[in-house]
PDB file of N, CA and C in Angstrom:
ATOM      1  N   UNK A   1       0.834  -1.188   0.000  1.00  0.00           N
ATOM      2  CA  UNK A   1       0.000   0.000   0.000  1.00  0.00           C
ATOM      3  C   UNK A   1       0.878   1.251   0.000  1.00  0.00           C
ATOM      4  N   UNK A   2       0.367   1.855  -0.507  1.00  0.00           N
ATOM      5  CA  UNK A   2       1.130   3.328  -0.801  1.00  0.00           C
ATOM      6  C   UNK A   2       0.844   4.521  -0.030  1.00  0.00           C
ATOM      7  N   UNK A   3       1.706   4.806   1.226  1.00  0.00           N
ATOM      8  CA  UNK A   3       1.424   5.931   1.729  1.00  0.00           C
ATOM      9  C   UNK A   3       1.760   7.106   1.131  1.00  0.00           C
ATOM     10  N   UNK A   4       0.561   7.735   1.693  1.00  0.00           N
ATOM     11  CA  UNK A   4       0.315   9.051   1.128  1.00  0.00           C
ATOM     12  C   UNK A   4       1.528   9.855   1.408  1.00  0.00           C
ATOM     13  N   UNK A   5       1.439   9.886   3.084  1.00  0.00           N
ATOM     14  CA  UNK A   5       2.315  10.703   3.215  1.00  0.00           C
ATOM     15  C   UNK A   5       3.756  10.966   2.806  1.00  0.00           C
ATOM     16  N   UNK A   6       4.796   9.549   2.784  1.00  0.00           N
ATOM     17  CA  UNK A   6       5.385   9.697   1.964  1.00  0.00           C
ATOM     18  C   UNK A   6       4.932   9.969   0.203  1.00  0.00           C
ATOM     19  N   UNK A   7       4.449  10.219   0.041  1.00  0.00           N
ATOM     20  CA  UNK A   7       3.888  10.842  -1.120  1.00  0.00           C
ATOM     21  C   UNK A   7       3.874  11.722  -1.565  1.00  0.00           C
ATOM     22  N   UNK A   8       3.379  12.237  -0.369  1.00  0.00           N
ATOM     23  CA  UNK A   8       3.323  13.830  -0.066  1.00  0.00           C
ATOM     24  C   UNK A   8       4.702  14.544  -0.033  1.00  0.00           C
ATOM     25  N   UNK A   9       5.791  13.941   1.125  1.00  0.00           N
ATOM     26  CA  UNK A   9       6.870  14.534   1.131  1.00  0.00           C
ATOM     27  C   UNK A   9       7.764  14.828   0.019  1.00  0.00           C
ATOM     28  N   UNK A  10       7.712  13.488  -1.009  1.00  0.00           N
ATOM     29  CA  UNK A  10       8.364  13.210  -1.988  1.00  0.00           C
ATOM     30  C   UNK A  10       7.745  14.342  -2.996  1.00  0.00           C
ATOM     31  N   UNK A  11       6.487  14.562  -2.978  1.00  0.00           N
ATOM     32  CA  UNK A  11       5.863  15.765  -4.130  1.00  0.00           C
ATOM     33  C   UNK A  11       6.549  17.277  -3.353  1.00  0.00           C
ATOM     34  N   UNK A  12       6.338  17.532  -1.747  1.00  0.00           N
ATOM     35  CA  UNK A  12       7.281  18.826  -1.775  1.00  0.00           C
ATOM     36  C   UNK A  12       8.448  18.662  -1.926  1.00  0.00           C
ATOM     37  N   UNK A  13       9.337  17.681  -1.723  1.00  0.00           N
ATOM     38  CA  UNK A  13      11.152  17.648  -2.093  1.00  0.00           C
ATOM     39  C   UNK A  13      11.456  18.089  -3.909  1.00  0.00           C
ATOM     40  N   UNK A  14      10.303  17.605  -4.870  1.00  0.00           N
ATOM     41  CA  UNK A  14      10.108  17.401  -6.007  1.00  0.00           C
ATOM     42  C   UNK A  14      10.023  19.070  -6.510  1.00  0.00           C
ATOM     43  N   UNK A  15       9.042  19.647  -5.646  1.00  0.00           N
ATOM     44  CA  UNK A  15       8.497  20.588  -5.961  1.00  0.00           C
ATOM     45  C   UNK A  15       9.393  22.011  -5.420  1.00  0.00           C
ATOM     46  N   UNK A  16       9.798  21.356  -4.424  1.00  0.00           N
ATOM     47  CA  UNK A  16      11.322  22.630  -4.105  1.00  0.00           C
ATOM     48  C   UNK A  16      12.394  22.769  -5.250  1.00  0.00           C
ATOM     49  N   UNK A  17      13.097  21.345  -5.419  1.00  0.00           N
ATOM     50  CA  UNK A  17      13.926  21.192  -6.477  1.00  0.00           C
ATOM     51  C   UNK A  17      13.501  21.953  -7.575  1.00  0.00           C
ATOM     52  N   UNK A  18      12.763  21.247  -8.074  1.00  0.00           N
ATOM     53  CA  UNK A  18      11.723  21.951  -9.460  1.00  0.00           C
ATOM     54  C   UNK A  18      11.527  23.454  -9.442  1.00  0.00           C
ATOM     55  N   UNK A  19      10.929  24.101  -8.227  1.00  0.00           N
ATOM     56  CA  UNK A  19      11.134  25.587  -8.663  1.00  0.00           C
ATOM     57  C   UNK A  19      12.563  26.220  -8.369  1.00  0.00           C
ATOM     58  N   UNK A  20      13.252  25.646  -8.287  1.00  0.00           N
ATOM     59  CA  UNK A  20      14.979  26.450  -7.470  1.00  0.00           C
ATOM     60  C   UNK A  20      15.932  26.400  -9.000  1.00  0.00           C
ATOM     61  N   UNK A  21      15.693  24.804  -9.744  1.00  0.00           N
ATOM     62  CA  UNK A  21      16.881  24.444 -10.645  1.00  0.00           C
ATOM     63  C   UNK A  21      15.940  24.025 -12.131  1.00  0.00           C
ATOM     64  N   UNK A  22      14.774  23.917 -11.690  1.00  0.00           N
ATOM     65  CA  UNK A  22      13.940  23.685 -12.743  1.00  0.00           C
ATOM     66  C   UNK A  22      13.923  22.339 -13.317  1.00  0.00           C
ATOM     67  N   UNK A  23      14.037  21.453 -12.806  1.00  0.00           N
ATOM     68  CA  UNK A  23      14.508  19.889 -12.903  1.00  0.00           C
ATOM     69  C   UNK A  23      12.877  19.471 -11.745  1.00  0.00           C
ATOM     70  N   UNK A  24      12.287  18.100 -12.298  1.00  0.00           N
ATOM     71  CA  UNK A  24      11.843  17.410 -11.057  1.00  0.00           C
ATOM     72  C   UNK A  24      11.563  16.348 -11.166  1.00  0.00           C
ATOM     73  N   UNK A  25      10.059  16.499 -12.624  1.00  0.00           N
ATOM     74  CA  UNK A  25       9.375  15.237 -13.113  1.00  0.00           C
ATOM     75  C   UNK A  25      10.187  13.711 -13.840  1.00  0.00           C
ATOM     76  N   UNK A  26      11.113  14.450 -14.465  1.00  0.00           N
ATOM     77  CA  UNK A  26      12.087  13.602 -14.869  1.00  0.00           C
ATOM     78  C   UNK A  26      13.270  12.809 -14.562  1.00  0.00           C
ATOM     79  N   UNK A  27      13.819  14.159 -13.470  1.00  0.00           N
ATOM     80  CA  UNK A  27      14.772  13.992 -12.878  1.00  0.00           C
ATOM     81  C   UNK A  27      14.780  12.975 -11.791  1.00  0.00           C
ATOM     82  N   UNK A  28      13.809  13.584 -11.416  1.00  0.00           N
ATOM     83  CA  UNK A  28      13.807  13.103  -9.348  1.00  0.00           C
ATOM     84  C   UNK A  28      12.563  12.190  -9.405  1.00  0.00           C
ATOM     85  N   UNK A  29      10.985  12.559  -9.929  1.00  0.00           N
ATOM     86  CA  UNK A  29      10.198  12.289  -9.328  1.00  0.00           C
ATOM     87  C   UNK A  29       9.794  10.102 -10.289  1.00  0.00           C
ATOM     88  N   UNK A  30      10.455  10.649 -11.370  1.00  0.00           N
ATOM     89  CA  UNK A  30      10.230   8.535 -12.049  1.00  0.00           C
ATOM     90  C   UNK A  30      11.363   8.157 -11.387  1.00  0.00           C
ATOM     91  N   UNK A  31      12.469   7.980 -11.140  1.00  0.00           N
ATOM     92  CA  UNK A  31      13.483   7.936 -10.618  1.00  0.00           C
ATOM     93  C   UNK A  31      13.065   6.674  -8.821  1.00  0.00           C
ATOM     94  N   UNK A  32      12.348   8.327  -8.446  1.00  0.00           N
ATOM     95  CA  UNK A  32      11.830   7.774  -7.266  1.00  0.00           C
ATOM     96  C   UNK A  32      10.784   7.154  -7.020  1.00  0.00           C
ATOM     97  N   UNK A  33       9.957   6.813  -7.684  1.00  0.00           N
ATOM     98  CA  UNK A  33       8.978   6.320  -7.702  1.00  0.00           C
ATOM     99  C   UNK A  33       8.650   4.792  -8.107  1.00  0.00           C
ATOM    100  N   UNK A  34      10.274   4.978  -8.720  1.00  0.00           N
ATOM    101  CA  UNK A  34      10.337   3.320  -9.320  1.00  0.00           C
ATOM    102  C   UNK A  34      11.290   3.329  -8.265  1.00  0.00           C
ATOM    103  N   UNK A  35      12.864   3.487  -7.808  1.00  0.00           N
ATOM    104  CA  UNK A  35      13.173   2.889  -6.574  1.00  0.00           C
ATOM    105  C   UNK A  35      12.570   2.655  -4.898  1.00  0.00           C
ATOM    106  N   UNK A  36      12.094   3.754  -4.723  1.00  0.00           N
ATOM    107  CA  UNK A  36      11.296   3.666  -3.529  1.00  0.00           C
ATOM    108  C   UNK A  36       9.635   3.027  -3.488  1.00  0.00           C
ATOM    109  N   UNK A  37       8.743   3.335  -4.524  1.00  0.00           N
ATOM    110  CA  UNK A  37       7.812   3.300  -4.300  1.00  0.00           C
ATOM    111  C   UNK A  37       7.014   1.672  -4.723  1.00  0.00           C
ATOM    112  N   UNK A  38       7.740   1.175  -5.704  1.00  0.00           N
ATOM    113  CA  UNK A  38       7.700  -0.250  -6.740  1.00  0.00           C
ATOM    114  C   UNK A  38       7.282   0.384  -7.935  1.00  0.00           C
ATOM    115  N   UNK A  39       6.971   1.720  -8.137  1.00  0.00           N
ATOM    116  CA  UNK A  39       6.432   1.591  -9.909  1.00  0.00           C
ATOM    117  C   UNK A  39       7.218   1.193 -10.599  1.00  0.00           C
ATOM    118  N   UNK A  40       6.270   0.372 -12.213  1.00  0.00           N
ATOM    119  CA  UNK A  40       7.046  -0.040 -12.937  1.00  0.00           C
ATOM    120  C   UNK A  40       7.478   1.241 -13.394  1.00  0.00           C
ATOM    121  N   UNK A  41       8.219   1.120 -15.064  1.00  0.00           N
ATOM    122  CA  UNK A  41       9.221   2.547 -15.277  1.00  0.00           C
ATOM    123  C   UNK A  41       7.929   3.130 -16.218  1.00  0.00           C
ATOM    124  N   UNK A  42       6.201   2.237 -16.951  1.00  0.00           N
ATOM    125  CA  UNK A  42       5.509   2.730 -17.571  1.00  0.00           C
ATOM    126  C   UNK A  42       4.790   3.708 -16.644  1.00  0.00           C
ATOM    127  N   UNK A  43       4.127   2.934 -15.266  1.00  0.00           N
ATOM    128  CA  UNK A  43       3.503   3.949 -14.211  1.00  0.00           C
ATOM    129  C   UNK A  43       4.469   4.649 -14.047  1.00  0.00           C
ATOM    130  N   UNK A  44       5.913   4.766 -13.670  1.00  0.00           N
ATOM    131  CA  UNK A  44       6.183   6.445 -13.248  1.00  0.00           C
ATOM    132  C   UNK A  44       5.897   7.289 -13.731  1.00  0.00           C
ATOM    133  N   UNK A  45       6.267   7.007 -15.313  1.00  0.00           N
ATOM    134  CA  UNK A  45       6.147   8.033 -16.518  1.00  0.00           C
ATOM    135  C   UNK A  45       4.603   8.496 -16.828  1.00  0.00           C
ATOM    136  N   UNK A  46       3.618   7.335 -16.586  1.00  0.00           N
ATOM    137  CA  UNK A  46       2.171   7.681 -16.741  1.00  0.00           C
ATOM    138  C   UNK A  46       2.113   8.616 -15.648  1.00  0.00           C
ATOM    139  N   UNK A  47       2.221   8.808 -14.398  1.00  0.00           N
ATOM    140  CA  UNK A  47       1.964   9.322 -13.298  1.00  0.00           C
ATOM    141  C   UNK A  47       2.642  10.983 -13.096  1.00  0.00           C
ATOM    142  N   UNK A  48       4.183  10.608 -13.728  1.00  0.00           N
ATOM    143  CA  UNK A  48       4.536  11.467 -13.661  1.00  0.00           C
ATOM    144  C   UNK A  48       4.148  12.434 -14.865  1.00  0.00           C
ATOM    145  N   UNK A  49       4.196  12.240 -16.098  1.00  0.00           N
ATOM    146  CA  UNK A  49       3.057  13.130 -16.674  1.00  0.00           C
ATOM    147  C   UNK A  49       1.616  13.541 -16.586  1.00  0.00           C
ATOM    148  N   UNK A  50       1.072  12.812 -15.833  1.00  0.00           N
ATOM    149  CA  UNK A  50       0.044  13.229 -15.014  1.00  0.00           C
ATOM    150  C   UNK A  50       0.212  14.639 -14.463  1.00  0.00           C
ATOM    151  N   UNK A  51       0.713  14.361 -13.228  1.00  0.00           N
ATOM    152  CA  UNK A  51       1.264  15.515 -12.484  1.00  0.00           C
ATOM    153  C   UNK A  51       2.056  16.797 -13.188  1.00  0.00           C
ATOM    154  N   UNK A  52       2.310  16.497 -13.867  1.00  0.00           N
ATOM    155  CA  UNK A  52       2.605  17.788 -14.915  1.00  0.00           C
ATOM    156  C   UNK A  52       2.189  19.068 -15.277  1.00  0.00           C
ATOM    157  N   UNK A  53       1.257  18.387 -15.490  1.00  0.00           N
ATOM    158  CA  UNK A  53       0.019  19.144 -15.892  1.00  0.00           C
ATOM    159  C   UNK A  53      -0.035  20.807 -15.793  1.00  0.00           C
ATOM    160  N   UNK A  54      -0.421  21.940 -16.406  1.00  0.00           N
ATOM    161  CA  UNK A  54       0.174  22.904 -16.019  1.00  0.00           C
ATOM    162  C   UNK A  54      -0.245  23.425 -15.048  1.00  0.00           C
ATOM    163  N   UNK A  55      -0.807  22.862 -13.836  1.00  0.00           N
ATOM    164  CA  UNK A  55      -1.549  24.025 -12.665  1.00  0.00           C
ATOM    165  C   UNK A  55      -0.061  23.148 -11.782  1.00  0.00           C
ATOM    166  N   UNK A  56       0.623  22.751 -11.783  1.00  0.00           N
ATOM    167  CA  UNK A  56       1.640  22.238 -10.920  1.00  0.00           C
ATOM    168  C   UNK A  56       3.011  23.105 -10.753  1.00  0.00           C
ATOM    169  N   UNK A  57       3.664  23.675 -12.207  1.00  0.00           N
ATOM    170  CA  UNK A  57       4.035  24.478 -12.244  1.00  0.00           C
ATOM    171  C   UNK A  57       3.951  25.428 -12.425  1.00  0.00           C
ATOM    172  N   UNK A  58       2.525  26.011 -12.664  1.00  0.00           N
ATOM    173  CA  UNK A  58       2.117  27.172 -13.044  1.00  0.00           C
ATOM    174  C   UNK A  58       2.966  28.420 -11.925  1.00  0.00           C
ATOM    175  N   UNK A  59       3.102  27.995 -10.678  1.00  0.00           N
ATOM    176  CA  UNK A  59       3.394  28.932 -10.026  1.00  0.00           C
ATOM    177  C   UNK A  59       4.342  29.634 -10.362  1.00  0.00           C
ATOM    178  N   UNK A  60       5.536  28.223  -9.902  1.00  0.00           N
ATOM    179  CA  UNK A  60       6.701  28.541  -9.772  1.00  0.00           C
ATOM    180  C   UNK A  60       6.841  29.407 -11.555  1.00  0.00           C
ATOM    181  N   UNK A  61       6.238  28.991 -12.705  1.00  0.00           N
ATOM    182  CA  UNK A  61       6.481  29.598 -14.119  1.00  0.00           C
ATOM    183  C   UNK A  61       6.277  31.188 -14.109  1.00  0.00           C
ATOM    184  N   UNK A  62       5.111  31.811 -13.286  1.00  0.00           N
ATOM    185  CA  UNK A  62       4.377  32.655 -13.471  1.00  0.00           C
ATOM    186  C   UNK A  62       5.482  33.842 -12.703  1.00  0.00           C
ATOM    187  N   UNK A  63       6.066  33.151 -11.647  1.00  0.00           N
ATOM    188  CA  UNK A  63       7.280  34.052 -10.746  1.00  0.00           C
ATOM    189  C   UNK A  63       8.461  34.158 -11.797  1.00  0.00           C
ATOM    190  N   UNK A  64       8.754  33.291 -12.830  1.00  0.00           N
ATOM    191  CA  UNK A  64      10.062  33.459 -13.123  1.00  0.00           C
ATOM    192  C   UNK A  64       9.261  34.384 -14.338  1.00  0.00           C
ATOM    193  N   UNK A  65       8.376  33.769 -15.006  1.00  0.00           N
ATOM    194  CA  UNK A  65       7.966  35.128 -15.814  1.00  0.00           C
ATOM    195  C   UNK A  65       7.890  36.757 -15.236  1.00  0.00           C
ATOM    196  N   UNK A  66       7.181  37.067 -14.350  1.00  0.00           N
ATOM    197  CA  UNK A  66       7.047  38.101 -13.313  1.00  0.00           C
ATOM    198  C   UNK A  66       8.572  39.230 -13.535  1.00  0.00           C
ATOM    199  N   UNK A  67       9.585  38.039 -13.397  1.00  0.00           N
ATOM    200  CA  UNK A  67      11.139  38.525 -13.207  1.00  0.00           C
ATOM    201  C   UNK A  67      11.410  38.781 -14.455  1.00  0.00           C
ATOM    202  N   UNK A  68      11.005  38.343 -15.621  1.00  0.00           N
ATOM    203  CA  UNK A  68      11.292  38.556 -16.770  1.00  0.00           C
ATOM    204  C   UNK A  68      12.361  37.525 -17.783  1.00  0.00           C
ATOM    205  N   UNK A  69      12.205  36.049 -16.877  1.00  0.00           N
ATOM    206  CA  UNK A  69      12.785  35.457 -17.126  1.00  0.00           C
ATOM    207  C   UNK A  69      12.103  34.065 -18.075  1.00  0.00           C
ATOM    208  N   UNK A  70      11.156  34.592 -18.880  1.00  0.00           N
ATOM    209  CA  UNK A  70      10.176  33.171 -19.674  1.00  0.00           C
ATOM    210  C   UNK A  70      10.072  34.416 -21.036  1.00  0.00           C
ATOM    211  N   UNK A  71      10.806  33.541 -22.081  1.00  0.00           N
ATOM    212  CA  UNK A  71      10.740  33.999 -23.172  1.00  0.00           C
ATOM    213  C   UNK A  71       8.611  33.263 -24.137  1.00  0.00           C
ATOM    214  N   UNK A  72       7.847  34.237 -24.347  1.00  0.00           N
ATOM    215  CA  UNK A  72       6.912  33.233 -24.185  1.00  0.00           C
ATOM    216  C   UNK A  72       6.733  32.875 -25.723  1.00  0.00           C
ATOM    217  N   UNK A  73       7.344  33.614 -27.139  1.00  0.00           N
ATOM    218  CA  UNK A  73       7.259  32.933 -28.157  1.00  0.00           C
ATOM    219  C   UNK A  73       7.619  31.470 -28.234  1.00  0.00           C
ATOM    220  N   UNK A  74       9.087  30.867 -27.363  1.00  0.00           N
ATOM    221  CA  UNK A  74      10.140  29.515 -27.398  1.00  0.00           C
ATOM    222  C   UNK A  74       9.084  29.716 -26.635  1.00  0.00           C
ATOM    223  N   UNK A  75       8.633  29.532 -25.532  1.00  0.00           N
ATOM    224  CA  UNK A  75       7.825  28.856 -24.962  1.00  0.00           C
ATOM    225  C   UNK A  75       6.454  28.295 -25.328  1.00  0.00           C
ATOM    226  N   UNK A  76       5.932  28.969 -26.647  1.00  0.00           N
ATOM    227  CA  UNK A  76       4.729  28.613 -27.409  1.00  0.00           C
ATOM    228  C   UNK A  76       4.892  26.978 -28.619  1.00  0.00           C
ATOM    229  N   UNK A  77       6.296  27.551 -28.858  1.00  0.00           N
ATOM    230  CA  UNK A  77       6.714  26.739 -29.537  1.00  0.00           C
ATOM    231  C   UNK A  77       7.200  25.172 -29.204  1.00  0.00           C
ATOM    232  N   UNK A  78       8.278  25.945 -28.017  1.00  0.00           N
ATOM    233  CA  UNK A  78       8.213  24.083 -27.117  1.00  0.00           C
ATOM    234  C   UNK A  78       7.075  23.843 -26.979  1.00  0.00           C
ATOM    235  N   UNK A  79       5.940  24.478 -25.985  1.00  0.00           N
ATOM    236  CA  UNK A  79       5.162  24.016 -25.858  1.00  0.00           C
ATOM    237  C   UNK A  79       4.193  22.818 -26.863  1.00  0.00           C
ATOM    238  N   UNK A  80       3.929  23.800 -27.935  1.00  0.00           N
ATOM    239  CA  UNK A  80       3.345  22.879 -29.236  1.00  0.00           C
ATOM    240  C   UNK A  80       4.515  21.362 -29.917  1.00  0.00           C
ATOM    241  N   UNK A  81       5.360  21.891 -29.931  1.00  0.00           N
ATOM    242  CA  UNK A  81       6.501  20.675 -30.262  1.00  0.00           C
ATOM    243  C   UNK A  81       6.548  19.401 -29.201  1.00  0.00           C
ATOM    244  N   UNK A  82       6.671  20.078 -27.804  1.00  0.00           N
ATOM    245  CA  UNK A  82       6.468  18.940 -26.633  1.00  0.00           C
ATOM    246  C   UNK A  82       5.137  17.759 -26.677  1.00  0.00           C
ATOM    247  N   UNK A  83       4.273  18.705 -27.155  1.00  0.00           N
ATOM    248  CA  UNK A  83       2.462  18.401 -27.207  1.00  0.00           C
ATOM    249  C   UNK A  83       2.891  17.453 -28.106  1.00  0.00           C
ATOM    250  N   UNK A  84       2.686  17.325 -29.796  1.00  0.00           N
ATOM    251  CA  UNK A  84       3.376  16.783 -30.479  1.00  0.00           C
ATOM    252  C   UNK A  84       4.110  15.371 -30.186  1.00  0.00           C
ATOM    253  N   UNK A  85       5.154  15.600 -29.832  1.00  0.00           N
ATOM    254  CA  UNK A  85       6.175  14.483 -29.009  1.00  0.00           C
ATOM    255  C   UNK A  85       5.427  13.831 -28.496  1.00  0.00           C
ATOM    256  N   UNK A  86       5.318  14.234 -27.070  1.00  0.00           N
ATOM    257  CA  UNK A  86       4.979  13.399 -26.191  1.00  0.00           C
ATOM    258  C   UNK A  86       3.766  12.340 -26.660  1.00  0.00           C
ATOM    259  N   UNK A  87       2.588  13.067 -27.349  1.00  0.00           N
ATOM    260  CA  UNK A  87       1.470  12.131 -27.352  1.00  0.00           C
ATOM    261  C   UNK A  87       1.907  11.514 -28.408  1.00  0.00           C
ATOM    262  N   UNK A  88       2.649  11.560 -29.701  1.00  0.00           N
ATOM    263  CA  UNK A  88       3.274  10.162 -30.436  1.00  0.00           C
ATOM    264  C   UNK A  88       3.761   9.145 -29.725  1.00  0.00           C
ATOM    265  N   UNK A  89       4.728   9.911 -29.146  1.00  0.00           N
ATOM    266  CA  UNK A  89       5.568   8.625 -28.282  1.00  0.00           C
ATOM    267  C   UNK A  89       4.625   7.711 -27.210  1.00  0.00           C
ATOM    268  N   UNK A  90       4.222   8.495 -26.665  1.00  0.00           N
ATOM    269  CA  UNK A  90       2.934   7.619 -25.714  1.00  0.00           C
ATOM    270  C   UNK A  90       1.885   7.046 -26.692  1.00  0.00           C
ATOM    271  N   UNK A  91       1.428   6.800 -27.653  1.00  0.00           N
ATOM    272  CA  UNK A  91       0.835   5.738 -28.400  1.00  0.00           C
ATOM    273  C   UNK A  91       1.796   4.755 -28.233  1.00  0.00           C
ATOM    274  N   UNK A  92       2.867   4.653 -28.222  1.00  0.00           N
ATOM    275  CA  UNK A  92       3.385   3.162 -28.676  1.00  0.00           C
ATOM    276  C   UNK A  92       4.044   3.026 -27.454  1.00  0.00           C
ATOM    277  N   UNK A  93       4.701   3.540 -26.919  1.00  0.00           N
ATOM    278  CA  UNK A  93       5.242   3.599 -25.517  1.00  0.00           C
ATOM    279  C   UNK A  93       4.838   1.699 -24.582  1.00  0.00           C
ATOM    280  N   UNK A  94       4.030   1.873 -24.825  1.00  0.00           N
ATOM    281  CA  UNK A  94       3.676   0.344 -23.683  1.00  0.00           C
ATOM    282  C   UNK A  94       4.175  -0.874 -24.712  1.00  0.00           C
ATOM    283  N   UNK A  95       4.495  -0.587 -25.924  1.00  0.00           N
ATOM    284  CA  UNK A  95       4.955  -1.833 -26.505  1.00  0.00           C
ATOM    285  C   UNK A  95       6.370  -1.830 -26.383  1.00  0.00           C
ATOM    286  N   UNK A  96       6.901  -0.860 -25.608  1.00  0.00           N
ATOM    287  CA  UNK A  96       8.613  -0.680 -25.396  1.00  0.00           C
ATOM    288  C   UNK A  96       8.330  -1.657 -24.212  1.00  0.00           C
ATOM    289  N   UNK A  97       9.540  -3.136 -23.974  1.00  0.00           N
ATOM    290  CA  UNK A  97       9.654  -3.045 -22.978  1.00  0.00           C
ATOM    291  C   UNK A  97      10.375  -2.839 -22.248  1.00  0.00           C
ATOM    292  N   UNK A  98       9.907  -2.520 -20.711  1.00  0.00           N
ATOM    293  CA  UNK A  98      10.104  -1.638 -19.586  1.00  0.00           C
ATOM    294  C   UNK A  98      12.275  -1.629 -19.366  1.00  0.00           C
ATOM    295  N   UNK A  99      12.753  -2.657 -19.526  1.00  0.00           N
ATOM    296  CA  UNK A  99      14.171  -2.657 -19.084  1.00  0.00           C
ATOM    297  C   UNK A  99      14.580  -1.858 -20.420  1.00  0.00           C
ATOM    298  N   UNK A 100      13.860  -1.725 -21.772  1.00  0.00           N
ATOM    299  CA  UNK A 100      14.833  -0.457 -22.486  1.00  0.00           C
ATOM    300  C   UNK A 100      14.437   1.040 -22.308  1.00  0.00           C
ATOM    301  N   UNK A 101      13.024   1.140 -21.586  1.00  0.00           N
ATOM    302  CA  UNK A 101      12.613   2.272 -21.094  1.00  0.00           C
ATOM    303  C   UNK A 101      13.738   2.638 -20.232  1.00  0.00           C
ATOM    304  N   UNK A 102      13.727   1.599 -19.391  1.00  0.00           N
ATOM    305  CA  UNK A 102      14.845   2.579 -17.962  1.00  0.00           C
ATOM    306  C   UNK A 102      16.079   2.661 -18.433  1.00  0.00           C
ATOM    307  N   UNK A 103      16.638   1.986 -19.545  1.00  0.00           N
ATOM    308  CA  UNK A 103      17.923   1.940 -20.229  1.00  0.00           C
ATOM    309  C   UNK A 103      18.081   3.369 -20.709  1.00  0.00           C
ATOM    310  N   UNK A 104      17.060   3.375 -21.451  1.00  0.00           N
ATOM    311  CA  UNK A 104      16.657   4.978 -22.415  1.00  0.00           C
ATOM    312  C   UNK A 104      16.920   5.772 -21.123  1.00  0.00           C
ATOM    313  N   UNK A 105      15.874   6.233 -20.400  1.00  0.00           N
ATOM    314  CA  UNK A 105      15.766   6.984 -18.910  1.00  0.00           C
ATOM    315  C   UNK A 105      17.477   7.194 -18.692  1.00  0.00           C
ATOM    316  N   UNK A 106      18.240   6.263 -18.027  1.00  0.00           N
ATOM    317  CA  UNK A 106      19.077   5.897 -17.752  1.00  0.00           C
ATOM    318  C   UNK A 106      20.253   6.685 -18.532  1.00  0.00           C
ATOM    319  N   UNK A 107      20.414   6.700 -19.860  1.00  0.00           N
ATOM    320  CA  UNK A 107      21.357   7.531 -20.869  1.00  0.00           C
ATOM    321  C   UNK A 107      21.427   8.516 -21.078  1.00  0.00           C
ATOM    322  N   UNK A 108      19.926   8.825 -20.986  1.00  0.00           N
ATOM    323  CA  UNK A 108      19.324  10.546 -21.294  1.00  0.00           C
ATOM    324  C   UNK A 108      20.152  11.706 -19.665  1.00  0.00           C
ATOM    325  N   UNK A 109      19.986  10.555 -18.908  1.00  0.00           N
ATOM    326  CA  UNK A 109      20.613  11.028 -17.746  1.00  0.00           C
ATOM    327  C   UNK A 109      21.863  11.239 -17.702  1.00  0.00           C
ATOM    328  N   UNK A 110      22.685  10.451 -17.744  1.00  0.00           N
ATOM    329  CA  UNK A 110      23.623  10.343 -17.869  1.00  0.00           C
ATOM    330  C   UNK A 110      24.485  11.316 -18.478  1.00  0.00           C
ATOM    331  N   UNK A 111      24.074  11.422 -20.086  1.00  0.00           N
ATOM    332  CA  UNK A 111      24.864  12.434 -20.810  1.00  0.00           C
ATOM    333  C   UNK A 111      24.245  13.468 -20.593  1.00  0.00           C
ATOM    334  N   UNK A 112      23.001  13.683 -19.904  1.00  0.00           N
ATOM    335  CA  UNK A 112      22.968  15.776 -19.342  1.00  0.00           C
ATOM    336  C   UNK A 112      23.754  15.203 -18.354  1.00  0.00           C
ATOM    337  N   UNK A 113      23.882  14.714 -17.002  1.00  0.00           N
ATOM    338  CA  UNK A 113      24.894  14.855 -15.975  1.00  0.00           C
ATOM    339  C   UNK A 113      26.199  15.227 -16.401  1.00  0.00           C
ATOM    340  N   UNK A 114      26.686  14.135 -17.451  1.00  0.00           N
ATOM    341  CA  UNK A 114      28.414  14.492 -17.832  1.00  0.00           C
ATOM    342  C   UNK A 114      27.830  16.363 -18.391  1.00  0.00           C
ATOM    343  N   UNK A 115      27.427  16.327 -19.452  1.00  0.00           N
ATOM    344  CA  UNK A 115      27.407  17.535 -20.198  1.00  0.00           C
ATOM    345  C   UNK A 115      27.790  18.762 -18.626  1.00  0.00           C
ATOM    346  N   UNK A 116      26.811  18.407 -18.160  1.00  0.00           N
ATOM    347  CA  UNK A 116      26.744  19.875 -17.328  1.00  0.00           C
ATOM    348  C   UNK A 116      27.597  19.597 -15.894  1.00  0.00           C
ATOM    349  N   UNK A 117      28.217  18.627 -15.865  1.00  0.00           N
ATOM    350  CA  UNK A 117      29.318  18.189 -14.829  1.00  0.00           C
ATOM    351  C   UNK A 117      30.600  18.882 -15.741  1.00  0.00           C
ATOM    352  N   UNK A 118      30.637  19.015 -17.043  1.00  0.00           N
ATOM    353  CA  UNK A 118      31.955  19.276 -17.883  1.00  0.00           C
ATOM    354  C   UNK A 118      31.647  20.592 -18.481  1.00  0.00           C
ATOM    355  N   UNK A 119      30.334  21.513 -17.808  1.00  0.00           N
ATOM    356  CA  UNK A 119      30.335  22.674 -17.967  1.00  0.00           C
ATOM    357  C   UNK A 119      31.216  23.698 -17.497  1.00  0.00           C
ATOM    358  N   UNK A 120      31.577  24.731 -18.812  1.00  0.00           N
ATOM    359  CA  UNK A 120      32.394  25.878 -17.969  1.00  0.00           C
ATOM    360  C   UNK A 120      31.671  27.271 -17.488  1.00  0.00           C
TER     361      UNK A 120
END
């Protein structure tokens, strides 16, 4: 059974990170959800795009806009390009199976860590 409360904690640790460095859903929150919690690597990713959703970050977005820091044309554009993406890839997504998902997961990580570990 899945406590909430750790649930809970894990969504504010998620949600601090996320508005400070701008990292969460990807980073931290499938991550954890498959080591700590048992999800497979399809529920994190279902769940964690769930939670996405834009009233989650809306806040923290709306402050860095405020500052003058959200370009909102690139942001119209990721936006529509992400939209795009994501729901292709999630049609077929469940016929991946799960050990090359976390493989994938796993690489994508990896080379942003080196990249921005070998930043100047």
């Amino acid at each position: 059974m899945v406590s909430y409360l750790w649930m809970a904690a894990l969504g504010l640790i998620v949600g601090l990170v996320s508005g400070l460095a701008g990292i969460g859903g990807g980073v931290l929150l499938i991550p954890a959800l498959v080591m700590f919690f048992g999800f497979t690597q399809h529920q994190a990713v279902g769940t964690t795009l769930a939670v996405m959703v834009p009233p989650v970050t809306l806040a923290a977005a709306l402050e860095y806009y405020r500052k003058g820091y959200v370009d909102l044309k690139i942001t119209l554009v990721l936006t529509a390009a992400i939209l795009l993406g994501s729901w292709a890839t999630a049609r077929f997504a469940d016929h991946v199976p799960e050990m090359w998902l976390k493989r994938l997961f796993g690489l994508v990580l990896l080379l942003v860590s080196v990249r921005f570990l070998t930043a100047r």
